[in-house]
Each structure stands twice: as structure tokens, then as C-alpha cells.
PDB file of N, CA and C in Angstrom:
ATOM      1  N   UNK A   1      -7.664   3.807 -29.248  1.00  0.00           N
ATOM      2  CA  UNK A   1      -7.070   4.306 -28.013  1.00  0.00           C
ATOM      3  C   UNK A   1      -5.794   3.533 -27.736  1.00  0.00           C
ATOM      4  N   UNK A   2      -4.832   4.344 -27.651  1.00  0.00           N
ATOM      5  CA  UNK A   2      -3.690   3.505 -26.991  1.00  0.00           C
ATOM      6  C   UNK A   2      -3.594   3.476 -25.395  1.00  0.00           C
ATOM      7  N   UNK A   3      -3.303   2.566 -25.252  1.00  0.00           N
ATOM      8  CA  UNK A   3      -2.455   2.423 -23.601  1.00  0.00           C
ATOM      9  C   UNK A   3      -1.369   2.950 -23.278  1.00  0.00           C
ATOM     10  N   UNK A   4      -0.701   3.549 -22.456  1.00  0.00           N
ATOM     11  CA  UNK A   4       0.229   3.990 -21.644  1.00  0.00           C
ATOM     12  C   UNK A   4       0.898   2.535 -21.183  1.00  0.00           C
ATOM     13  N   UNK A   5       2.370   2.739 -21.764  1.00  0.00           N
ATOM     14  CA  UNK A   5       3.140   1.859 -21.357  1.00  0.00           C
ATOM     15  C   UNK A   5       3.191   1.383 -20.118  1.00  0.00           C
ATOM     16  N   UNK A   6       3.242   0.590 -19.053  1.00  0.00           N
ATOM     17  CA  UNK A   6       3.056   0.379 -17.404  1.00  0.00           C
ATOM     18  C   UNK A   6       2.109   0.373 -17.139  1.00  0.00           C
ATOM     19  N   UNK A   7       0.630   0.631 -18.208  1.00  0.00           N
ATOM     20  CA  UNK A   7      -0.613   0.328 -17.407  1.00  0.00           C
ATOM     21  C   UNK A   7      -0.947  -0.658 -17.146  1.00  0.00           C
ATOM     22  N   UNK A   8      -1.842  -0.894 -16.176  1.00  0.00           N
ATOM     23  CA  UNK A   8      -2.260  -2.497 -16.243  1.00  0.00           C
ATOM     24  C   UNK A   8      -3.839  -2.477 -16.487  1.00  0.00           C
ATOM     25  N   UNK A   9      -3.653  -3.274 -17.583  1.00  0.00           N
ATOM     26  CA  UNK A   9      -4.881  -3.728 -18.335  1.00  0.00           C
ATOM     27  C   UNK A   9      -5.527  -4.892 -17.955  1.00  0.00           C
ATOM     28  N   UNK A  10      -6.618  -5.892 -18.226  1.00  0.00           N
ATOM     29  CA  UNK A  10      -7.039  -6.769 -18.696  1.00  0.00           C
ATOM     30  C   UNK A  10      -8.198  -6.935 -19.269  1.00  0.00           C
ATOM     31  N   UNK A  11      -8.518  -7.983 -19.869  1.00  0.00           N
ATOM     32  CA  UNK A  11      -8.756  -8.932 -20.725  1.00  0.00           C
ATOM     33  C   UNK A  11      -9.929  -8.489 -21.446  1.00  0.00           C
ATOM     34  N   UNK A  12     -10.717  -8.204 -21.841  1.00  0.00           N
ATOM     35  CA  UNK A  12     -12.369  -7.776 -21.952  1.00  0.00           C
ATOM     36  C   UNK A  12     -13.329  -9.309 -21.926  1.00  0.00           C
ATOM     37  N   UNK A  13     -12.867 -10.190 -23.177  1.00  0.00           N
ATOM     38  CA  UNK A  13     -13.598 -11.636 -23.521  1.00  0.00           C
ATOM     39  C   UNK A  13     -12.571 -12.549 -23.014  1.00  0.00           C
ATOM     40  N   UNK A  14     -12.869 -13.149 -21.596  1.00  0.00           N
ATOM     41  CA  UNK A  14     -11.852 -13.996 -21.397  1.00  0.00           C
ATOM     42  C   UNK A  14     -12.245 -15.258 -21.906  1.00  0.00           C
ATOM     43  N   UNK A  15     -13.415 -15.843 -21.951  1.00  0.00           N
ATOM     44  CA  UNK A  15     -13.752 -17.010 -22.718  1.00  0.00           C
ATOM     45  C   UNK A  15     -13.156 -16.930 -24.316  1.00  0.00           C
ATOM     46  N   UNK A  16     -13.125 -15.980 -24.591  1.00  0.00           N
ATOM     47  CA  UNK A  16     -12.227 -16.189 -26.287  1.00  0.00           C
ATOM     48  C   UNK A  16     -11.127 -16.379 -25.875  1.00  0.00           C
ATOM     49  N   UNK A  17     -10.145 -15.749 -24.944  1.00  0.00           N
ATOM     50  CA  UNK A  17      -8.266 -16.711 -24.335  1.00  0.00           C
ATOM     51  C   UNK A  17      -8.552 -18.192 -24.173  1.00  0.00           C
ATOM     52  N   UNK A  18      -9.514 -17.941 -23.200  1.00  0.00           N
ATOM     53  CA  UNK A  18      -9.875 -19.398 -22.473  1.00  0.00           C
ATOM     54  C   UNK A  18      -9.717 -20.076 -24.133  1.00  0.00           C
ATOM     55  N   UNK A  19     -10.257 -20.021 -25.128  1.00  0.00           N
ATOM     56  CA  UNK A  19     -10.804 -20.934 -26.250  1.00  0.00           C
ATOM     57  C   UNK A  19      -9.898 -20.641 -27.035  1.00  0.00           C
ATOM     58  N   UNK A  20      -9.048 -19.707 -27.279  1.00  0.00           N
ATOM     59  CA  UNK A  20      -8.311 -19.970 -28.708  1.00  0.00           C
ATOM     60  C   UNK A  20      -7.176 -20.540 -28.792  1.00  0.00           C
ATOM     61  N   UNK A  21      -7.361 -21.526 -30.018  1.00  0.00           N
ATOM     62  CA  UNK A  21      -6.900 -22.380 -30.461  1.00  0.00           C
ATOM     63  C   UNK A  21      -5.320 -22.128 -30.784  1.00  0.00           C
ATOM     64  N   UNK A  22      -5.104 -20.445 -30.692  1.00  0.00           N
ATOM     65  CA  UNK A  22      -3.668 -20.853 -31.298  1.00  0.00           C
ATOM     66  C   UNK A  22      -2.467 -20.454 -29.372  1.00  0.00           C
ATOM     67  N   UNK A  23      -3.382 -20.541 -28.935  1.00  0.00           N
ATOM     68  CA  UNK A  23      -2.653 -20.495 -27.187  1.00  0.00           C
ATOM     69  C   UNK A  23      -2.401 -21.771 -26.826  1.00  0.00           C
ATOM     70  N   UNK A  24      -1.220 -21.834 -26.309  1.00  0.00           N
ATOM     71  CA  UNK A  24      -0.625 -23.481 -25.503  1.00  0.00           C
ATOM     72  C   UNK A  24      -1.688 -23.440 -24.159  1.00  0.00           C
ATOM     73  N   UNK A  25      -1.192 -24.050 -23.695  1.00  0.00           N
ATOM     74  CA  UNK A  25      -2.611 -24.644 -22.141  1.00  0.00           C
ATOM     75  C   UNK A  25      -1.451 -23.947 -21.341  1.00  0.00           C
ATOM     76  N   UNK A  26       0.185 -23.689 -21.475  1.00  0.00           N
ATOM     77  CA  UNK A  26       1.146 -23.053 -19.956  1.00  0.00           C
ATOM     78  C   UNK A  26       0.904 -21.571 -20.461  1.00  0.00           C
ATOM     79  N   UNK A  27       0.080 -21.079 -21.211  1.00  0.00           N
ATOM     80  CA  UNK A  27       0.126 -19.992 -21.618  1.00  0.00           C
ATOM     81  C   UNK A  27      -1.326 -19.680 -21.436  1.00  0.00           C
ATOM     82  N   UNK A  28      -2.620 -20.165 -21.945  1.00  0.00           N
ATOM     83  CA  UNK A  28      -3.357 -19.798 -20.861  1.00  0.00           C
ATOM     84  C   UNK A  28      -3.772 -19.763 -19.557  1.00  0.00           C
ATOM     85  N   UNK A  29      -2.411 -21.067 -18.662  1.00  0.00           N
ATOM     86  CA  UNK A  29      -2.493 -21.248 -17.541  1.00  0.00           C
ATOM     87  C   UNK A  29      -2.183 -20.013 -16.789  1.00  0.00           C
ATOM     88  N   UNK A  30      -0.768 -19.731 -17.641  1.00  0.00           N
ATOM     89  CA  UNK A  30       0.059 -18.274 -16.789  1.00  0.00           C
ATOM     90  C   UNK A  30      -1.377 -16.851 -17.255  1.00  0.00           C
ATOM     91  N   UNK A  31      -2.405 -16.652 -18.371  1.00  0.00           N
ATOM     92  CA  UNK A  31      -3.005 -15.526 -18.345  1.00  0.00           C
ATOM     93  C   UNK A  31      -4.373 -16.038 -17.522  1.00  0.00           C
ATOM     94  N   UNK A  32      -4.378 -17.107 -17.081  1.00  0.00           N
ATOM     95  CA  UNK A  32      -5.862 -16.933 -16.172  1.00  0.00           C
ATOM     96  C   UNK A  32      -4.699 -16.824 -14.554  1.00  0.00           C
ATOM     97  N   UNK A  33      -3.754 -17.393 -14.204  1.00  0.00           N
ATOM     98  CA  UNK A  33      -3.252 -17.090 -12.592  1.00  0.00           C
ATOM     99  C   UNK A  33      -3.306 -16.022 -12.440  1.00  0.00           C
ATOM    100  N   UNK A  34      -3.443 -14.757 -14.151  1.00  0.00           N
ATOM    101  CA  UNK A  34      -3.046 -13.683 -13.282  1.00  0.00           C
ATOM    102  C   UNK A  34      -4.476 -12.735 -13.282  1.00  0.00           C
ATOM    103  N   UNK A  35      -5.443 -13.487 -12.897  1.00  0.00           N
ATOM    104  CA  UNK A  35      -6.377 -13.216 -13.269  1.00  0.00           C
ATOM    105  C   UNK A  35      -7.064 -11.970 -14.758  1.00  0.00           C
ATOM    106  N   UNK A  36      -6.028 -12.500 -15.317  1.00  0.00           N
ATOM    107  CA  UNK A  36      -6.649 -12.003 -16.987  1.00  0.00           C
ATOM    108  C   UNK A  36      -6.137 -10.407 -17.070  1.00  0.00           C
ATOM    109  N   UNK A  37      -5.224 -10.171 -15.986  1.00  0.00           N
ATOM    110  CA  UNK A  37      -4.887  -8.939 -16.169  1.00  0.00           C
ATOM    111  C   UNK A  37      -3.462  -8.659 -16.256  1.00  0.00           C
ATOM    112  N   UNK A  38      -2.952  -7.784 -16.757  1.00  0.00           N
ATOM    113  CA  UNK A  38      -1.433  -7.514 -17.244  1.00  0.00           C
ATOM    114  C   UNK A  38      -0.965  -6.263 -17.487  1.00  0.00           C
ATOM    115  N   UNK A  39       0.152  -6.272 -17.738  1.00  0.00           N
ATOM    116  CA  UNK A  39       0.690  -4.674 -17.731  1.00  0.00           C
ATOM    117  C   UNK A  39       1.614  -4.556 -19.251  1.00  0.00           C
ATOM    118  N   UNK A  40       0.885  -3.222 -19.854  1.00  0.00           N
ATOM    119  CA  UNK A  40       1.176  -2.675 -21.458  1.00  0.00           C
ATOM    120  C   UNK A  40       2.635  -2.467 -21.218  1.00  0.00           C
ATOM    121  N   UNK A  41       3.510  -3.732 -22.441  1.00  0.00           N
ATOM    122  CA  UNK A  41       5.060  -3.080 -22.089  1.00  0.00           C
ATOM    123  C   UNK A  41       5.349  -2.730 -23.677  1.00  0.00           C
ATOM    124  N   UNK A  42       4.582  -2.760 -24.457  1.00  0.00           N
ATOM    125  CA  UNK A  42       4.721  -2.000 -26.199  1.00  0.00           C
ATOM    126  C   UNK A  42       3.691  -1.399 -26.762  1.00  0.00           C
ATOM    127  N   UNK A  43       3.436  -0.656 -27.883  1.00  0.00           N
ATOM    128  CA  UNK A  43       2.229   0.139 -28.732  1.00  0.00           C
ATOM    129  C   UNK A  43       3.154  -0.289 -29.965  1.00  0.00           C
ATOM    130  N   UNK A  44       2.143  -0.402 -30.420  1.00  0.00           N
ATOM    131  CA  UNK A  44       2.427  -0.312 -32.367  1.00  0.00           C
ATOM    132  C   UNK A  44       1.533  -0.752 -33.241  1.00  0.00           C
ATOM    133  N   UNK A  45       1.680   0.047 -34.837  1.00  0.00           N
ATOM    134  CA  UNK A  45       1.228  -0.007 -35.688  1.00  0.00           C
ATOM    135  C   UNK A  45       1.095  -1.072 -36.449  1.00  0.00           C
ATOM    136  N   UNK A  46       0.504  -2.274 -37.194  1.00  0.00           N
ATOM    137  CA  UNK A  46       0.459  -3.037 -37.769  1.00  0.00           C
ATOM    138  C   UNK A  46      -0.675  -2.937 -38.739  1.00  0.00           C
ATOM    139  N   UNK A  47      -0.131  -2.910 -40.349  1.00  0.00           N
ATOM    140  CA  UNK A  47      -1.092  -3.155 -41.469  1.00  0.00           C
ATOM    141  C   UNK A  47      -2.313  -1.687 -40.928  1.00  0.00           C
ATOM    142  N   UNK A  48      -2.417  -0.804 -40.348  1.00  0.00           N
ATOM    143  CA  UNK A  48      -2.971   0.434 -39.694  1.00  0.00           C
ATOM    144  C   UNK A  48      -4.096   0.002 -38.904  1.00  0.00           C
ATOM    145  N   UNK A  49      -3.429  -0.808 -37.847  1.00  0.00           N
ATOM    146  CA  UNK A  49      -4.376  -1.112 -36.516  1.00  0.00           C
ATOM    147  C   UNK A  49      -3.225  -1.224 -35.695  1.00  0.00           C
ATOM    148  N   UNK A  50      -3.784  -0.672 -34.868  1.00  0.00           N
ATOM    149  CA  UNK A  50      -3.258  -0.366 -33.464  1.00  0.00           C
ATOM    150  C   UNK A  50      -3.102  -1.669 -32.766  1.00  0.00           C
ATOM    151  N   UNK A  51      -2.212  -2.031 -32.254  1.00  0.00           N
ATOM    152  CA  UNK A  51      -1.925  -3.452 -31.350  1.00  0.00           C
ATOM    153  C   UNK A  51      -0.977  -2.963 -30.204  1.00  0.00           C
ATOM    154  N   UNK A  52      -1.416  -3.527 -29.008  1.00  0.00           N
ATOM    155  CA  UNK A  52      -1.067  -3.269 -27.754  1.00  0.00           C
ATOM    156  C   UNK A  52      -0.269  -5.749 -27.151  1.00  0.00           C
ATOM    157  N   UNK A  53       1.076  -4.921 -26.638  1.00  0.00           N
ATOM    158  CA  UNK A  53       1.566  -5.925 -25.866  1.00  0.00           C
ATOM    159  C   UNK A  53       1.268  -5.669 -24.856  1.00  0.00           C
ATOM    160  N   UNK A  54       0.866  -6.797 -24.322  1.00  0.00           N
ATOM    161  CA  UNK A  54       0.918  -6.974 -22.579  1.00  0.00           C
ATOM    162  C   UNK A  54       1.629  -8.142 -21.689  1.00  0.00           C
ATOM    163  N   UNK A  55       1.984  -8.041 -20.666  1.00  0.00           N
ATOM    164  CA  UNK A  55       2.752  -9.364 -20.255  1.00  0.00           C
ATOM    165  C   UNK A  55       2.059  -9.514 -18.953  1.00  0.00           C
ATOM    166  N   UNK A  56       2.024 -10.840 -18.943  1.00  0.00           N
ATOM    167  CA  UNK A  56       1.411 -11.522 -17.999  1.00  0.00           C
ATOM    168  C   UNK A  56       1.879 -11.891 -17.119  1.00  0.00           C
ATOM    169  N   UNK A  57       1.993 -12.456 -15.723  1.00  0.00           N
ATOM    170  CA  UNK A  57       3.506 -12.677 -14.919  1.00  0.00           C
ATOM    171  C   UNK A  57       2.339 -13.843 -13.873  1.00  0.00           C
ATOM    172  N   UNK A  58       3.353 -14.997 -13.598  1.00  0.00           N
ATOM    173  CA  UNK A  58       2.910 -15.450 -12.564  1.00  0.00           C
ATOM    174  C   UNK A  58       4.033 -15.992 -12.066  1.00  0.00           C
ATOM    175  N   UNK A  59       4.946 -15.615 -10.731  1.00  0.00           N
ATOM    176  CA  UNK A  59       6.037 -15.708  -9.933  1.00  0.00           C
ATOM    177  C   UNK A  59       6.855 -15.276 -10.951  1.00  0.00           C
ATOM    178  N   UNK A  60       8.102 -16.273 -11.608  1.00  0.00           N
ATOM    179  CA  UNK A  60       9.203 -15.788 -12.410  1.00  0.00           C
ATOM    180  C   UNK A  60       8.731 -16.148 -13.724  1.00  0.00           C
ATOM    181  N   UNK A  61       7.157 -17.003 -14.120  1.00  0.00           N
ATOM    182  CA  UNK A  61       6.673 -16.686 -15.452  1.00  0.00           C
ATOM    183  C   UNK A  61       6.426 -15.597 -16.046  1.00  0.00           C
ATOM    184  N   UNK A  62       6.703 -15.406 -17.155  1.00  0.00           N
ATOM    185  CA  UNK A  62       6.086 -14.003 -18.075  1.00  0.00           C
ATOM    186  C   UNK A  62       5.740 -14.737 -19.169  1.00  0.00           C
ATOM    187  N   UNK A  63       4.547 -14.228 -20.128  1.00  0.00           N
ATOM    188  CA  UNK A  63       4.074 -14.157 -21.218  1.00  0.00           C
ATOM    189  C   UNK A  63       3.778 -12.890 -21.758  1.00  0.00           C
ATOM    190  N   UNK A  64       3.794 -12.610 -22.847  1.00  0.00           N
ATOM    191  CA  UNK A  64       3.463 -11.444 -23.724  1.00  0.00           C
ATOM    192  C   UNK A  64       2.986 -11.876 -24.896  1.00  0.00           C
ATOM    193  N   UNK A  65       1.656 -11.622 -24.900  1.00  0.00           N
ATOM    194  CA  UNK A  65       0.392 -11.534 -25.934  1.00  0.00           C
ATOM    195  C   UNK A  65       0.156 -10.360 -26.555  1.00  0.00           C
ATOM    196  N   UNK A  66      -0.045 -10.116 -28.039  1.00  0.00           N
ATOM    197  CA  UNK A  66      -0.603  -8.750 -28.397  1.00  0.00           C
ATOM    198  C   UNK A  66      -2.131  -9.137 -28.699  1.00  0.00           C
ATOM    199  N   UNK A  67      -2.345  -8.207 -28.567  1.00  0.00           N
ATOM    200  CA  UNK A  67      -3.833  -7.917 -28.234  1.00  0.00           C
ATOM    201  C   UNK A  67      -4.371  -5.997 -29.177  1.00  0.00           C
ATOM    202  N   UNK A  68      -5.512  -6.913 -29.826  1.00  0.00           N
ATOM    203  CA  UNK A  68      -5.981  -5.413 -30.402  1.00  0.00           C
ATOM    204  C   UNK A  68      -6.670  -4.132 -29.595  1.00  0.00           C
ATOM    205  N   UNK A  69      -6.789  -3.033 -29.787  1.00  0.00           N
ATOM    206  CA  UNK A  69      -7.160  -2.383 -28.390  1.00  0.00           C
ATOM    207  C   UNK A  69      -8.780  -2.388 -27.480  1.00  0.00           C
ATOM    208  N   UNK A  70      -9.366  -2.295 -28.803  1.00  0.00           N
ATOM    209  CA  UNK A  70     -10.765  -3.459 -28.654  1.00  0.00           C
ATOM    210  C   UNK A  70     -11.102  -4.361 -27.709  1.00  0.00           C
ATOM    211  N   UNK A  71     -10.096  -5.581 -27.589  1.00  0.00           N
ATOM    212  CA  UNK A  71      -9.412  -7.070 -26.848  1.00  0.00           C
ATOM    213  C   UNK A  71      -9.592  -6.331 -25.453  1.00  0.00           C
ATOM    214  N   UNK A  72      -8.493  -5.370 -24.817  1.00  0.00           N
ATOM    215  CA  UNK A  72      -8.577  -4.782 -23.689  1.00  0.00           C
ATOM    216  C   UNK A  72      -8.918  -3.627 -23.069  1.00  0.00           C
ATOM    217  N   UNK A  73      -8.705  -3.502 -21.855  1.00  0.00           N
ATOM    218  CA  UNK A  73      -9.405  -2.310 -21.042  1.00  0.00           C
ATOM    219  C   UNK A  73      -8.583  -2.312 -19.644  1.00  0.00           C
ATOM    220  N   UNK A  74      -8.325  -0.297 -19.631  1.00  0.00           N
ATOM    221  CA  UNK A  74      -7.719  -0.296 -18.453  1.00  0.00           C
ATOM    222  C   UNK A  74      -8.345  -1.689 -17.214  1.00  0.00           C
ATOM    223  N   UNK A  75      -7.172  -2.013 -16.655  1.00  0.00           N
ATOM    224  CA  UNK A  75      -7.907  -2.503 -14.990  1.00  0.00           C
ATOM    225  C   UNK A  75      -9.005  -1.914 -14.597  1.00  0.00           C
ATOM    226  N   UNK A  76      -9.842  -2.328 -13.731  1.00  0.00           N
ATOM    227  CA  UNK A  76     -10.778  -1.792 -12.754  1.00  0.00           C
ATOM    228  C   UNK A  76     -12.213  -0.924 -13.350  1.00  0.00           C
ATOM    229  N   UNK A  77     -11.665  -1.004 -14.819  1.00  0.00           N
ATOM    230  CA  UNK A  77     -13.226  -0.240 -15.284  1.00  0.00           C
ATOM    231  C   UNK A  77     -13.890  -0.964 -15.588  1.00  0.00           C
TER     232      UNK A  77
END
């Protein structure tokens, strides 16, 4: 399933962000302020899996993580 560009998604397993090893600590700081949720600003193909960007924002921070589509889920469901 792809996402619609401008949706806002988050996180499904936040204890796997919380834990992986290849995230800085200002980078899981900025995806837990925003409480694990973010808004799809790319789609694309890689090696034929689907990977979704999302960016994270807390005040004038942004991060952008890709994430497989699996990884996330519209907001609120």
C-alpha cells in the first residue's frame, strides 16, 4: 500500500525507533516529540519494495526517515 503524499502517518513498532541502533538520540528525540507521527513527503521503489518518507517536525526541527510500508499506518487507525 502506498501513502498519499501529505498524509500523516505514524509509527506502528515504536520500541524498534526507540532501539535502533543506526538512529542518533536528536533524531529519536525529534521522532518521539512528535509523538511517533509524521507526514508522507515521498513514495518510491527500491530493489522492488515499496518505501515511504516521512518527516518528522518538532518547532523548526525536521527529520526524514524512510520507512517500509509495513513500518507505518495512516494516523488514528
Amino acid at each position: 500500500m502506498m501513502f498519499k503524499q501529505d498524509e500523516k502517518v505514524m509509527v506502528i513498532d515504536i520500541e524498534k525507533v526507540k532501539n535502533d541502533p543506526f538512529l542518533d538520540a536528536e533524531a529519536k528525540r525529534i521522532i518521539e516529540s512528535s509523538d511517533f507521527q509524521g507526514i508522507v513527503t515521498k513514495n518510491f521503489t527500491e530493489n522492488d519494495k515499496e518505501l515511504t518518507c516521512v518527516s518528522f517536525y518538532e518547532g523548526s526541527n525536521r527529520l526524514t526517515q524512510v520507512f517500509k510500508n509495513d513500518e507505518i499506518k495512516k494516523a488514528g487507525e
